[in-house]
PDB file of N, CA and C in Angstrom:
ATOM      1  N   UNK A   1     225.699  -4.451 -14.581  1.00  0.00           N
ATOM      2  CA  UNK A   1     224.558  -5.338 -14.434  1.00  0.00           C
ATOM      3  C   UNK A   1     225.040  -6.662 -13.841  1.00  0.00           C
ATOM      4  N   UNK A   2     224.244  -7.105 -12.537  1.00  0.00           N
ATOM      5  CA  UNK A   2     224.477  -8.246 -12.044  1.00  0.00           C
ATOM      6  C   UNK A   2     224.283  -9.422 -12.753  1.00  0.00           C
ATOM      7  N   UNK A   3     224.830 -10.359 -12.994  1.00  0.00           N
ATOM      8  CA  UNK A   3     224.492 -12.109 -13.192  1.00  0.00           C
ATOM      9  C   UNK A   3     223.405 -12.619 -12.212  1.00  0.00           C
ATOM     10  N   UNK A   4     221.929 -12.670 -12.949  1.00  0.00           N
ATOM     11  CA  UNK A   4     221.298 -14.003 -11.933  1.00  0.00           C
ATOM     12  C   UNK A   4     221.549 -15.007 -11.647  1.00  0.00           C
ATOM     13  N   UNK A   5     221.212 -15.610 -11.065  1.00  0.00           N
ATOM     14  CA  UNK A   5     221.158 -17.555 -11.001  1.00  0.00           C
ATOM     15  C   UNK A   5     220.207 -17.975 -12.020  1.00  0.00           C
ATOM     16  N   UNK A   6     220.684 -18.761 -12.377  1.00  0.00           N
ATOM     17  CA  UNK A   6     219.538 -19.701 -13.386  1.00  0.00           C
ATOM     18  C   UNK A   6     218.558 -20.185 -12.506  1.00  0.00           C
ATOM     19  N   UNK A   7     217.391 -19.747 -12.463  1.00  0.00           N
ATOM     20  CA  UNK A   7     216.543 -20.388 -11.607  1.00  0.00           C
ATOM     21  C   UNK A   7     215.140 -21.468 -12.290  1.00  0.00           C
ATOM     22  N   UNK A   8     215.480 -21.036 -13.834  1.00  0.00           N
ATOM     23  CA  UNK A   8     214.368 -22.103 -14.496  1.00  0.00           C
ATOM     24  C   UNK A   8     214.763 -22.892 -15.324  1.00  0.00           C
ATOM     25  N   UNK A   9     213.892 -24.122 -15.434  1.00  0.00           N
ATOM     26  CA  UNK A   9     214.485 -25.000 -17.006  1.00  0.00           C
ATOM     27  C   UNK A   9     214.707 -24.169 -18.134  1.00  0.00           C
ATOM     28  N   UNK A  10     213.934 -22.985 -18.216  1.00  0.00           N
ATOM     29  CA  UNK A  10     213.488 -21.825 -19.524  1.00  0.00           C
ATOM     30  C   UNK A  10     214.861 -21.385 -19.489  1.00  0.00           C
ATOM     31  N   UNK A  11     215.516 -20.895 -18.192  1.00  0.00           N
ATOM     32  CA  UNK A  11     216.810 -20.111 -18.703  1.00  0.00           C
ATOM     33  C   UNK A  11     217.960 -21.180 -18.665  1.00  0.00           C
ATOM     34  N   UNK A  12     218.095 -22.330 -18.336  1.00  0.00           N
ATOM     35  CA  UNK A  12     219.203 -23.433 -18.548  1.00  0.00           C
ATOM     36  C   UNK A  12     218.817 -23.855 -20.216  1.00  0.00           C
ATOM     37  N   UNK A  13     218.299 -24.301 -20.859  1.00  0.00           N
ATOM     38  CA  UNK A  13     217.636 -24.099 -21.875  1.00  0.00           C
ATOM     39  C   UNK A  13     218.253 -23.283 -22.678  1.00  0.00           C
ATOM     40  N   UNK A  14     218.044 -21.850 -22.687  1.00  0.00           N
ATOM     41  CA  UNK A  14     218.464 -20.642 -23.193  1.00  0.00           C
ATOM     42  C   UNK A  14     219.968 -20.684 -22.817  1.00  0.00           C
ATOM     43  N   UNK A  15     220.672 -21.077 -21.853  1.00  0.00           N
ATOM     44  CA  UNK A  15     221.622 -20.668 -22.046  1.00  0.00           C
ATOM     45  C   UNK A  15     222.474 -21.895 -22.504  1.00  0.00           C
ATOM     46  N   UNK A  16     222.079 -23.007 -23.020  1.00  0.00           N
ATOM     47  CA  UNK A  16     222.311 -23.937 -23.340  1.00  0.00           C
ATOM     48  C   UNK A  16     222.505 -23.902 -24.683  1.00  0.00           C
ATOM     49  N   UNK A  17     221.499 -23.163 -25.376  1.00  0.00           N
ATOM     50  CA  UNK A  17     221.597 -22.481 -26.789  1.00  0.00           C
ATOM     51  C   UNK A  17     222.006 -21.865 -27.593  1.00  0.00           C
ATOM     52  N   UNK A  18     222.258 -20.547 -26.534  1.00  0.00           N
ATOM     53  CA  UNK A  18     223.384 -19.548 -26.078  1.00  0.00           C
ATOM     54  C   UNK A  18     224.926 -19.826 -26.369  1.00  0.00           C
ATOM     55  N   UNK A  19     225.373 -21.217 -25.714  1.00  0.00           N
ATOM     56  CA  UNK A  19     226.428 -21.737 -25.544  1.00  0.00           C
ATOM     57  C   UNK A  19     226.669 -22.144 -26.752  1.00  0.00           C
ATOM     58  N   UNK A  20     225.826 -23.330 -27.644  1.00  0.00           N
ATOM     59  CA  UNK A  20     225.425 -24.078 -28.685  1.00  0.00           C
ATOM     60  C   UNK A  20     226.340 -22.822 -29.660  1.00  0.00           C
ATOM     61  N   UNK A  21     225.320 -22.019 -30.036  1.00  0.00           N
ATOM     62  CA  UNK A  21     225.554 -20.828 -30.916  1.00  0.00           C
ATOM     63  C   UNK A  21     227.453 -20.378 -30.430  1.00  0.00           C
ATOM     64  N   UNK A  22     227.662 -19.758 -29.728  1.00  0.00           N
ATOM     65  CA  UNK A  22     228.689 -19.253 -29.737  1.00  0.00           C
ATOM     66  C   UNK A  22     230.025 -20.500 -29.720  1.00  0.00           C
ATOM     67  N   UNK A  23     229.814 -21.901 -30.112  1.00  0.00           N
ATOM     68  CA  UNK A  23     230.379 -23.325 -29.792  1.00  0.00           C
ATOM     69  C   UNK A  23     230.652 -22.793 -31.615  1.00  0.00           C
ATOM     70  N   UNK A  24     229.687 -22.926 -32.127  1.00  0.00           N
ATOM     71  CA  UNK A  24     228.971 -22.924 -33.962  1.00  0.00           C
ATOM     72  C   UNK A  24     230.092 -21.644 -34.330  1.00  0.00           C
ATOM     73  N   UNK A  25     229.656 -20.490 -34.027  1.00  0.00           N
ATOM     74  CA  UNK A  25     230.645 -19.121 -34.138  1.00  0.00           C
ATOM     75  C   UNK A  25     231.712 -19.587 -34.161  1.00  0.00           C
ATOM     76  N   UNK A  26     232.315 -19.916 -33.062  1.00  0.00           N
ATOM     77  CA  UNK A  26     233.936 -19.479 -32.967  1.00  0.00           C
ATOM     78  C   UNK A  26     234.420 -21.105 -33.591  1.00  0.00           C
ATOM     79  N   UNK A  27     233.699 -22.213 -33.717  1.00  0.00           N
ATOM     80  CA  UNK A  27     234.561 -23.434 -34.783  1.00  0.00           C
ATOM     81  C   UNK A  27     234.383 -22.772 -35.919  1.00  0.00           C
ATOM     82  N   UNK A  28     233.625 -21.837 -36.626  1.00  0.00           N
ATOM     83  CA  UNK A  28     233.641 -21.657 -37.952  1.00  0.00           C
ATOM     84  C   UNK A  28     234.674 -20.534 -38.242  1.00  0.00           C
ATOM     85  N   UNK A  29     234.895 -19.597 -37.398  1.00  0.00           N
ATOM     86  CA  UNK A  29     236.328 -18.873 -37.342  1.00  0.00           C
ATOM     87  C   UNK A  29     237.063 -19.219 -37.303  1.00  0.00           C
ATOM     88  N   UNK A  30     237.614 -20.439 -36.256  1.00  0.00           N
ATOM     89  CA  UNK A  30     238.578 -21.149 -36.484  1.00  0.00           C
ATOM     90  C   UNK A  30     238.795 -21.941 -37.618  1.00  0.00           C
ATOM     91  N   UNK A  31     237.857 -22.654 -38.121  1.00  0.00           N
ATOM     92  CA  UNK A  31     238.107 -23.594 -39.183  1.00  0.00           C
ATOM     93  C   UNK A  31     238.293 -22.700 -40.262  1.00  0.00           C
ATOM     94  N   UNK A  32     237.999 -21.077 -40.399  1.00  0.00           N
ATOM     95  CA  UNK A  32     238.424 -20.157 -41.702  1.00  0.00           C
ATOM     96  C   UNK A  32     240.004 -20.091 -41.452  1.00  0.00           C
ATOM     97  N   UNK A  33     240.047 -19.934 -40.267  1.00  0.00           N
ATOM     98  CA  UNK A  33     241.566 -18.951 -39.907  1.00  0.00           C
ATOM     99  C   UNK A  33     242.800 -20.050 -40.010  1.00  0.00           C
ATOM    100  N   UNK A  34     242.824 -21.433 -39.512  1.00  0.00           N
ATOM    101  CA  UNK A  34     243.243 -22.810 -39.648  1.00  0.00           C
ATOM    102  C   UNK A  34     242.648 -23.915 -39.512  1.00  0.00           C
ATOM    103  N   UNK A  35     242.312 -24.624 -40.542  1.00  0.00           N
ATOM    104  CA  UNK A  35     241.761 -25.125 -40.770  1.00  0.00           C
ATOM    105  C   UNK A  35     241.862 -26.928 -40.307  1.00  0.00           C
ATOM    106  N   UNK A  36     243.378 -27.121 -40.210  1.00  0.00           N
ATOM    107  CA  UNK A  36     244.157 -28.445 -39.945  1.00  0.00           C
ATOM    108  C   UNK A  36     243.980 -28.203 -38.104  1.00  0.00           C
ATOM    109  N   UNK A  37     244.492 -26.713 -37.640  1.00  0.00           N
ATOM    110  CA  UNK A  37     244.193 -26.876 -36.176  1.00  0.00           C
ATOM    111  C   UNK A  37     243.439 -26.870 -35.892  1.00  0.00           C
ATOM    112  N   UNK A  38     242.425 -26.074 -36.109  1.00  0.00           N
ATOM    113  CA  UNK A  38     240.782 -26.244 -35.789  1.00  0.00           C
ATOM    114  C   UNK A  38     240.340 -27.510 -35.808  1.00  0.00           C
ATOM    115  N   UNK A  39     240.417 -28.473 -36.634  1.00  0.00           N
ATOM    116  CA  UNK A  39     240.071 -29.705 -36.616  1.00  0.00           C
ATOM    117  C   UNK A  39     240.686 -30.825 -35.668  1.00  0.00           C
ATOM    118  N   UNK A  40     241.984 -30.198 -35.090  1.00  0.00           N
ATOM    119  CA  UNK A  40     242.880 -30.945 -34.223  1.00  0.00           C
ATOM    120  C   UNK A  40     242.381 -30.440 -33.042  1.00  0.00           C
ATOM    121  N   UNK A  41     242.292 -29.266 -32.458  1.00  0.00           N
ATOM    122  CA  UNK A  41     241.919 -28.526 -31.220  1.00  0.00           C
ATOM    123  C   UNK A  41     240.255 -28.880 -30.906  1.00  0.00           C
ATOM    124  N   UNK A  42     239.174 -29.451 -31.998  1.00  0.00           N
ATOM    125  CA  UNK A  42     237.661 -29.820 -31.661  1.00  0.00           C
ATOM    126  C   UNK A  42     237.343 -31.231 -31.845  1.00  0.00           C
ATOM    127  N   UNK A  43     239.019 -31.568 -32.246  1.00  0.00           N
ATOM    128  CA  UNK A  43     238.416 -33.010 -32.881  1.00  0.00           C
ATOM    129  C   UNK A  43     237.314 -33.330 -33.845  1.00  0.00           C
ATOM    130  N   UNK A  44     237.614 -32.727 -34.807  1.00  0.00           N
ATOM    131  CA  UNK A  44     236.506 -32.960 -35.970  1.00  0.00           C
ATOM    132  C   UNK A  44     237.157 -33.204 -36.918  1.00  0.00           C
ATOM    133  N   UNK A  45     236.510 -34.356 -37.673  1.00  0.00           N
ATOM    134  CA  UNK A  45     236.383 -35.055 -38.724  1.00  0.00           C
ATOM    135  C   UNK A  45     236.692 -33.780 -40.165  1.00  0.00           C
ATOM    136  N   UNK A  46     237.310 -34.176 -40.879  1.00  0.00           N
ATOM    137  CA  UNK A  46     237.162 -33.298 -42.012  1.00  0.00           C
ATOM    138  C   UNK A  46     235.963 -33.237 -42.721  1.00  0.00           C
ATOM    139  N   UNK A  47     234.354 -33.719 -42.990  1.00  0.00           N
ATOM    140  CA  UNK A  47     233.375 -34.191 -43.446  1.00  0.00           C
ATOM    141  C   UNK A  47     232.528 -33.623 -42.359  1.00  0.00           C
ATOM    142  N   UNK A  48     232.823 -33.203 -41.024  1.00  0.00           N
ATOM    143  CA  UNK A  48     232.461 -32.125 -40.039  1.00  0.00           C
ATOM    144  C   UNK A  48     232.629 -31.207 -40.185  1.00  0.00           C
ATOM    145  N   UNK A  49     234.049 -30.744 -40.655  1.00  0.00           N
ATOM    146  CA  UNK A  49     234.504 -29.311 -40.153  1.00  0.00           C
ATOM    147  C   UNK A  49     234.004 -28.604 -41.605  1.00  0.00           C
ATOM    148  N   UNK A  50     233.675 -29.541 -42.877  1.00  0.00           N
ATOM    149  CA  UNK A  50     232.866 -28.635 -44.227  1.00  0.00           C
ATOM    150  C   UNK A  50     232.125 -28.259 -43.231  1.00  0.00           C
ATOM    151  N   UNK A  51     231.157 -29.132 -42.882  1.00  0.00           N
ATOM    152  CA  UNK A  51     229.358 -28.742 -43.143  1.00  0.00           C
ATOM    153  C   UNK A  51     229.304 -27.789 -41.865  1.00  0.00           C
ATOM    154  N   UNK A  52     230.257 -28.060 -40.873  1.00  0.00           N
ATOM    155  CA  UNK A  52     230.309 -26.642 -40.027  1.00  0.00           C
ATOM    156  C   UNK A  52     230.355 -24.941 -40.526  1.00  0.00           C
ATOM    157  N   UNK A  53     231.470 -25.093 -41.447  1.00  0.00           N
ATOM    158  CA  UNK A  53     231.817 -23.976 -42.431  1.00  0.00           C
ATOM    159  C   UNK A  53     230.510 -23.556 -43.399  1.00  0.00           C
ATOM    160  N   UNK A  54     230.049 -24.475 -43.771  1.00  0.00           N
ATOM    161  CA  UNK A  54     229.279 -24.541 -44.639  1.00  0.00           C
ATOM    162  C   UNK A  54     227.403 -23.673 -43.873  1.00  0.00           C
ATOM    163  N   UNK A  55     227.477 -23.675 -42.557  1.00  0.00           N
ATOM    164  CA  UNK A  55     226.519 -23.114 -42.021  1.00  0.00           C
ATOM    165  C   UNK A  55     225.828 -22.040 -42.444  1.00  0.00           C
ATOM    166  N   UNK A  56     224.973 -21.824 -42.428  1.00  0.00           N
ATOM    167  CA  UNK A  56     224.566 -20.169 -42.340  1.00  0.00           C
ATOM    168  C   UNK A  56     223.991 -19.772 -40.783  1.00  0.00           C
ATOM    169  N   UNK A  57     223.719 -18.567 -40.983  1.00  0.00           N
ATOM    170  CA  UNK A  57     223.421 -18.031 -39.874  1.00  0.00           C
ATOM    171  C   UNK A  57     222.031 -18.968 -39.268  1.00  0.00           C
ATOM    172  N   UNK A  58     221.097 -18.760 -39.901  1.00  0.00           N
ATOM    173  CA  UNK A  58     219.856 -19.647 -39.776  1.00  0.00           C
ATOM    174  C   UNK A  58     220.419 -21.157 -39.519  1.00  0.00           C
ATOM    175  N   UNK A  59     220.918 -21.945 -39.829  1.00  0.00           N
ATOM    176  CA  UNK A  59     220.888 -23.111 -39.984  1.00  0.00           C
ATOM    177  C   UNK A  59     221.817 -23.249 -38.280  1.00  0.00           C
ATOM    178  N   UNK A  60     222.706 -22.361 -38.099  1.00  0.00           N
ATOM    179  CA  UNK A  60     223.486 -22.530 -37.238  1.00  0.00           C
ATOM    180  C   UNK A  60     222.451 -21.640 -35.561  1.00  0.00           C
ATOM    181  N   UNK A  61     221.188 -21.370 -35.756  1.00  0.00           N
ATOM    182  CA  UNK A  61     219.801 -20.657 -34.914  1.00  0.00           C
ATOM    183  C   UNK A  61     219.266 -21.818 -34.863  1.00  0.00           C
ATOM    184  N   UNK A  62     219.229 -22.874 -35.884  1.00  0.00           N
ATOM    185  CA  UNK A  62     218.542 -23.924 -35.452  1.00  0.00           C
ATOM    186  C   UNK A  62     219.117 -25.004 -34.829  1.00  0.00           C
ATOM    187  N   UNK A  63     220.278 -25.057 -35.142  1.00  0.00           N
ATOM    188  CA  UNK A  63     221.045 -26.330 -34.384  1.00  0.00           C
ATOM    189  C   UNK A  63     221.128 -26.153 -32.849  1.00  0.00           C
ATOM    190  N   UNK A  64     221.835 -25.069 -32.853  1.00  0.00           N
ATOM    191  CA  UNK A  64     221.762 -24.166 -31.072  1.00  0.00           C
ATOM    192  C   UNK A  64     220.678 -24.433 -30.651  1.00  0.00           C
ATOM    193  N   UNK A  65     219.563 -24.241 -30.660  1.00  0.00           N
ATOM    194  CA  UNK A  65     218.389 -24.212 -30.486  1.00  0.00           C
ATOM    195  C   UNK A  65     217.851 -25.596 -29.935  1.00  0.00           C
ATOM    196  N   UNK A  66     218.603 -25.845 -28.894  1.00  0.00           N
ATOM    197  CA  UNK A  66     218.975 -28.036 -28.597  1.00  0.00           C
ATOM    198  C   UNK A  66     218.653 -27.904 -26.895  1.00  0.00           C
ATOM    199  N   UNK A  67     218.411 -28.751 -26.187  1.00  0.00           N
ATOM    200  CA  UNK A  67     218.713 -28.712 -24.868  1.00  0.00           C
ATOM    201  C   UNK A  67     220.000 -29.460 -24.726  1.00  0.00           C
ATOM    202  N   UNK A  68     220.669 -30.053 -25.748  1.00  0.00           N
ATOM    203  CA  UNK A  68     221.661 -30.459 -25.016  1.00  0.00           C
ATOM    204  C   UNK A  68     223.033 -29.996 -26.267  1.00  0.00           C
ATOM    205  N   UNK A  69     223.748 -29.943 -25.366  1.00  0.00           N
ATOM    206  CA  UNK A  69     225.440 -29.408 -25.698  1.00  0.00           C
ATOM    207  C   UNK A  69     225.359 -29.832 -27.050  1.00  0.00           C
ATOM    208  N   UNK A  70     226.243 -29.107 -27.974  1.00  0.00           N
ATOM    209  CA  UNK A  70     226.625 -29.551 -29.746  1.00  0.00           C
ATOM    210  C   UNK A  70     228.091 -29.866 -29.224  1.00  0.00           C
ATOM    211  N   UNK A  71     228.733 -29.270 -28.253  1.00  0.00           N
ATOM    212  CA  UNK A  71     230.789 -29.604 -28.226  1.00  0.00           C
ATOM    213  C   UNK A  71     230.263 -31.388 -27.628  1.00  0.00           C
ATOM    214  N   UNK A  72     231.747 -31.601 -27.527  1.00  0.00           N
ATOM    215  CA  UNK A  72     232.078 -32.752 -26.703  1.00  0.00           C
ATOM    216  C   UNK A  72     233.671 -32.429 -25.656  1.00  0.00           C
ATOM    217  N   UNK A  73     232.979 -32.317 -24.554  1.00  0.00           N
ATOM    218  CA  UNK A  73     234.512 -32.121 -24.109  1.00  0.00           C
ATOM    219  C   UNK A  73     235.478 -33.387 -23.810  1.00  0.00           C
ATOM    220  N   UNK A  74     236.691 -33.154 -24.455  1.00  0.00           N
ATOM    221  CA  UNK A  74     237.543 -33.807 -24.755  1.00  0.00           C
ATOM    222  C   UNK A  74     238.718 -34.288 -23.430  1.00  0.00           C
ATOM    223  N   UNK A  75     238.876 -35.058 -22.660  1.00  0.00           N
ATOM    224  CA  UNK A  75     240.052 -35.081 -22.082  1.00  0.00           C
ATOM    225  C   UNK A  75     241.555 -34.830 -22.324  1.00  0.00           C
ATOM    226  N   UNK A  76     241.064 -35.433 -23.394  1.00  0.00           N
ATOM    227  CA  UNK A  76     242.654 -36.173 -24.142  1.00  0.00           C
ATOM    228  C   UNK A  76     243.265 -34.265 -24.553  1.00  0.00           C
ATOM    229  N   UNK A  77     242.497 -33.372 -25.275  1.00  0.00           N
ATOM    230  CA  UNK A  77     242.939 -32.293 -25.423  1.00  0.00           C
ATOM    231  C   UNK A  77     243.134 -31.163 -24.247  1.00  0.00           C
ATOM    232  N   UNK A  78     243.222 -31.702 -22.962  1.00  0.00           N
ATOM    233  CA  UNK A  78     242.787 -30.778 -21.720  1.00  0.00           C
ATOM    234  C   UNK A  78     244.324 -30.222 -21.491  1.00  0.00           C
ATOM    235  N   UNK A  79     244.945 -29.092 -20.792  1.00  0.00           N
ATOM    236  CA  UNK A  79     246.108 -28.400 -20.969  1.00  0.00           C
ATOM    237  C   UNK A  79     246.896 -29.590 -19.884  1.00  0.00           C
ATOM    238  N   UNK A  80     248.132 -29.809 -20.577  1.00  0.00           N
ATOM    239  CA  UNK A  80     248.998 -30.461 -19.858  1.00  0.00           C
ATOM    240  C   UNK A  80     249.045 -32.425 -20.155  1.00  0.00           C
ATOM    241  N   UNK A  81     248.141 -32.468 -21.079  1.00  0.00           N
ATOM    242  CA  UNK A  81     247.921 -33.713 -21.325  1.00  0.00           C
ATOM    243  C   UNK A  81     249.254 -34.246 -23.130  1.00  0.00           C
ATOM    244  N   UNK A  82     249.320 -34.877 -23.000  1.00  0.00           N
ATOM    245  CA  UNK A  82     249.810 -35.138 -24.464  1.00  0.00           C
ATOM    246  C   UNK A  82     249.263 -36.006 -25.527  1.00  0.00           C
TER     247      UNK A  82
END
């Protein structure tokens, strides 16, 4: 199956959400699996990385559910930087 183009606000939107959600997923795996790197690799606050953990499925449908980004991309963590 081919990739469309995003051709509407409806699907930038959606995939904005999309993104959101799977941002939510994989910090809360990480923050199970290590917890000190996870917080070093997203830059989050320890008082973040609970209430991240602390999500449920629902709660983490509604946050996604944003037009705009939940990450922050970071420079300072970009490959090759110190």
């Amino acid at each position: 199956m081919q990739d469309r183009p995003l051709t509407k606000k409806s699907d930038s939107l959606q995939a904005i959400a999309a993104f959101n959600q799977s941002y939510l997923l994989l910090a809360q795996r990480m923050l199970k699996e290590d917890r000190a790197q996870a917080k070093r690799a997203l830059g989050l606050s320890d008082s973040m990385a609970t209430r991240i953990c602390s999500l449920t499925q629902a709660e983490i449908e509604i946050l996604a559910d944003s037009s705009d980004l939940i990450c922050q991309f970071r420079a300072d963590a970009a490959p090759g930087r110190a």
